[in-house]
Protein backbone atom coordinates (compact mmCIF):
# COMPACT_ATOMS: atom_id res chain seq x y z
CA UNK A 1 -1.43 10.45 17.63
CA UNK A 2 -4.46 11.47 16.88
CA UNK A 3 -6.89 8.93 14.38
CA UNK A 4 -9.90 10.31 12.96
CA UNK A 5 -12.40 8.60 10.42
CA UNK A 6 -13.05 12.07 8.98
CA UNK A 7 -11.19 13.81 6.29
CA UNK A 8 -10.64 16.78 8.51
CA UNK A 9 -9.63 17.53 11.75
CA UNK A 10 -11.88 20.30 13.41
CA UNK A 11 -9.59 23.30 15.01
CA UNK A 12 -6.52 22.07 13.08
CA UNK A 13 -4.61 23.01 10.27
CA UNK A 14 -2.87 19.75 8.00
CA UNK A 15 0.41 21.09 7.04
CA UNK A 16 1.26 18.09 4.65
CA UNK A 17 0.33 14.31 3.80
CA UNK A 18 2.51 11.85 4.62
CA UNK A 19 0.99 9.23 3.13
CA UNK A 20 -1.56 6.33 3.07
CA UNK A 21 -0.97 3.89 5.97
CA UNK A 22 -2.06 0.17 7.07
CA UNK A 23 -2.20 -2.18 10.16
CA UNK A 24 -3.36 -5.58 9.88
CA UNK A 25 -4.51 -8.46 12.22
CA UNK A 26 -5.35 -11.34 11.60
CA UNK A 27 -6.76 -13.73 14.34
CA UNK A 28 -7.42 -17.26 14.67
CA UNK A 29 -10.53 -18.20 16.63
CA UNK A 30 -10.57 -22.00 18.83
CA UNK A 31 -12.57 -24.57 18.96
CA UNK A 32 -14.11 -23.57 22.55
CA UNK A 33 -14.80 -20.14 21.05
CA UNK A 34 -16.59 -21.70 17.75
CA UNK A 35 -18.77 -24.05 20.02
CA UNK A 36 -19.73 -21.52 22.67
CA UNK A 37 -20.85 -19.32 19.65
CA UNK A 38 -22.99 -21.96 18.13
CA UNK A 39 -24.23 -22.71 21.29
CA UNK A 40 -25.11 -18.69 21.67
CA UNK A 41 -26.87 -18.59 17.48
CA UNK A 42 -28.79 -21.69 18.41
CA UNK A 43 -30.35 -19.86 21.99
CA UNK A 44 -29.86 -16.44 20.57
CA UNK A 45 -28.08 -13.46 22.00
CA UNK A 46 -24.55 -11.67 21.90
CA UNK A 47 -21.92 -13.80 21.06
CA UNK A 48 -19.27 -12.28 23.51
CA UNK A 49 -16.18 -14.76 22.72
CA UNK A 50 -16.05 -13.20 18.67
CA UNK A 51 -17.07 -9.87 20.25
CA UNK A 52 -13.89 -9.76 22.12
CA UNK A 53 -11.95 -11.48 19.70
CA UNK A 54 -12.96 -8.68 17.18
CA UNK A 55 -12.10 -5.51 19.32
CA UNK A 56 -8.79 -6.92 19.63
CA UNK A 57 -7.93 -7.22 15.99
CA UNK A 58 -9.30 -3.87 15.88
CA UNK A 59 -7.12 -2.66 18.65
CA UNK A 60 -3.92 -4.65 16.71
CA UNK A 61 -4.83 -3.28 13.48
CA UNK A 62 -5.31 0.50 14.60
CA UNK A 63 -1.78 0.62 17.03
CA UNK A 64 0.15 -1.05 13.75
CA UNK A 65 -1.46 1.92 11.41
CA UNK A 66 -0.85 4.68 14.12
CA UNK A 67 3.04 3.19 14.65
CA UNK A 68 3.58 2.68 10.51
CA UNK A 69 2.43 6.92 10.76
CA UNK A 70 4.91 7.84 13.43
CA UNK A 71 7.58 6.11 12.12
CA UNK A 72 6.65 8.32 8.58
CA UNK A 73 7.06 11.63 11.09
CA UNK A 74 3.29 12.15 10.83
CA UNK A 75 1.10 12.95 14.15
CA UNK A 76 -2.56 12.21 12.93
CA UNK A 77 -3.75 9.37 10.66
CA UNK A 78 -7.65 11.27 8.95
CA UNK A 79 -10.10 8.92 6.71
CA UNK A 80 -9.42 5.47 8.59
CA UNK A 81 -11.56 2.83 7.59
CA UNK A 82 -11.96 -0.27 9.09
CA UNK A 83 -12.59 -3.83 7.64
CA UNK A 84 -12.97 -6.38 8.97
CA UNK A 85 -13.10 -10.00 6.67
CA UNK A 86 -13.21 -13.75 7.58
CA UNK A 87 -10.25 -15.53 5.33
CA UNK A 88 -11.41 -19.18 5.98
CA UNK A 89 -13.02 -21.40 8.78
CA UNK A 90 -11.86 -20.06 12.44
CA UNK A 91 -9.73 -17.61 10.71
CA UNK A 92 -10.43 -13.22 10.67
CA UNK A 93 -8.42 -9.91 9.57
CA UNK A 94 -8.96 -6.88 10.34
CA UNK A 95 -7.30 -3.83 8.39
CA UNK A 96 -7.19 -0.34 9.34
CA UNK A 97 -6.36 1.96 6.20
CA UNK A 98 -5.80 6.02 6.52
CA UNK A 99 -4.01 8.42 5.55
CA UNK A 100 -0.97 9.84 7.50
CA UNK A 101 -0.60 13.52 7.99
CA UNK A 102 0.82 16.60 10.20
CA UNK A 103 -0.97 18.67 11.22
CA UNK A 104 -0.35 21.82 13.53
């Protein structure tokens, strides 16, 4: 499968659009993870805990969108955006949105 942000694929031909296609996450951080992050804004630096915790809604939401454009019969998924929102305290989503096509 291939997943592109641009509307385009270079060196390929789309033969017809499937359709628009979505894959959410959403992820509930702990209370370790909230501590060690205030702990990391009051010294400064990288807060590695919601670092991690992000790539792997990311990863979640972009396998869900790639699987919702298989099952559809498409092999590429062009113009995926990703966003990423906090719903309330200790609480994040993250959607991938695109549009499902086949190309040759």
């Amino acid at each position: 499968m291939i997943i592109s942000t641009t509307s385009t694929l270079q060196g390929r031909e789309i033969e017809s659009y499937v359709g628009v296609v979505s894959g959410e996450a959403i992820m509930g951080a702990n209370v370790v993870r909230d501590f060690l992050a205030s702990v990391t804004d009051i010294i400064g630096g990288r807060s590695s805990a919601y670092e991690s915790k992000l790539a792997e809604g990311r990863e979640i939401a972009l396998r869900e969108m790639s699987e919702k454009a298989r099952q559809l019969g498409a092999n590429a998924v062009i113009g995926v955006d990703l966003d990423f929102e906090t719903l309330r305290e200790g609480m994040m989503m993250c959607i991938a949105t695109g549009t499902a096509v086949i190309v040759k």
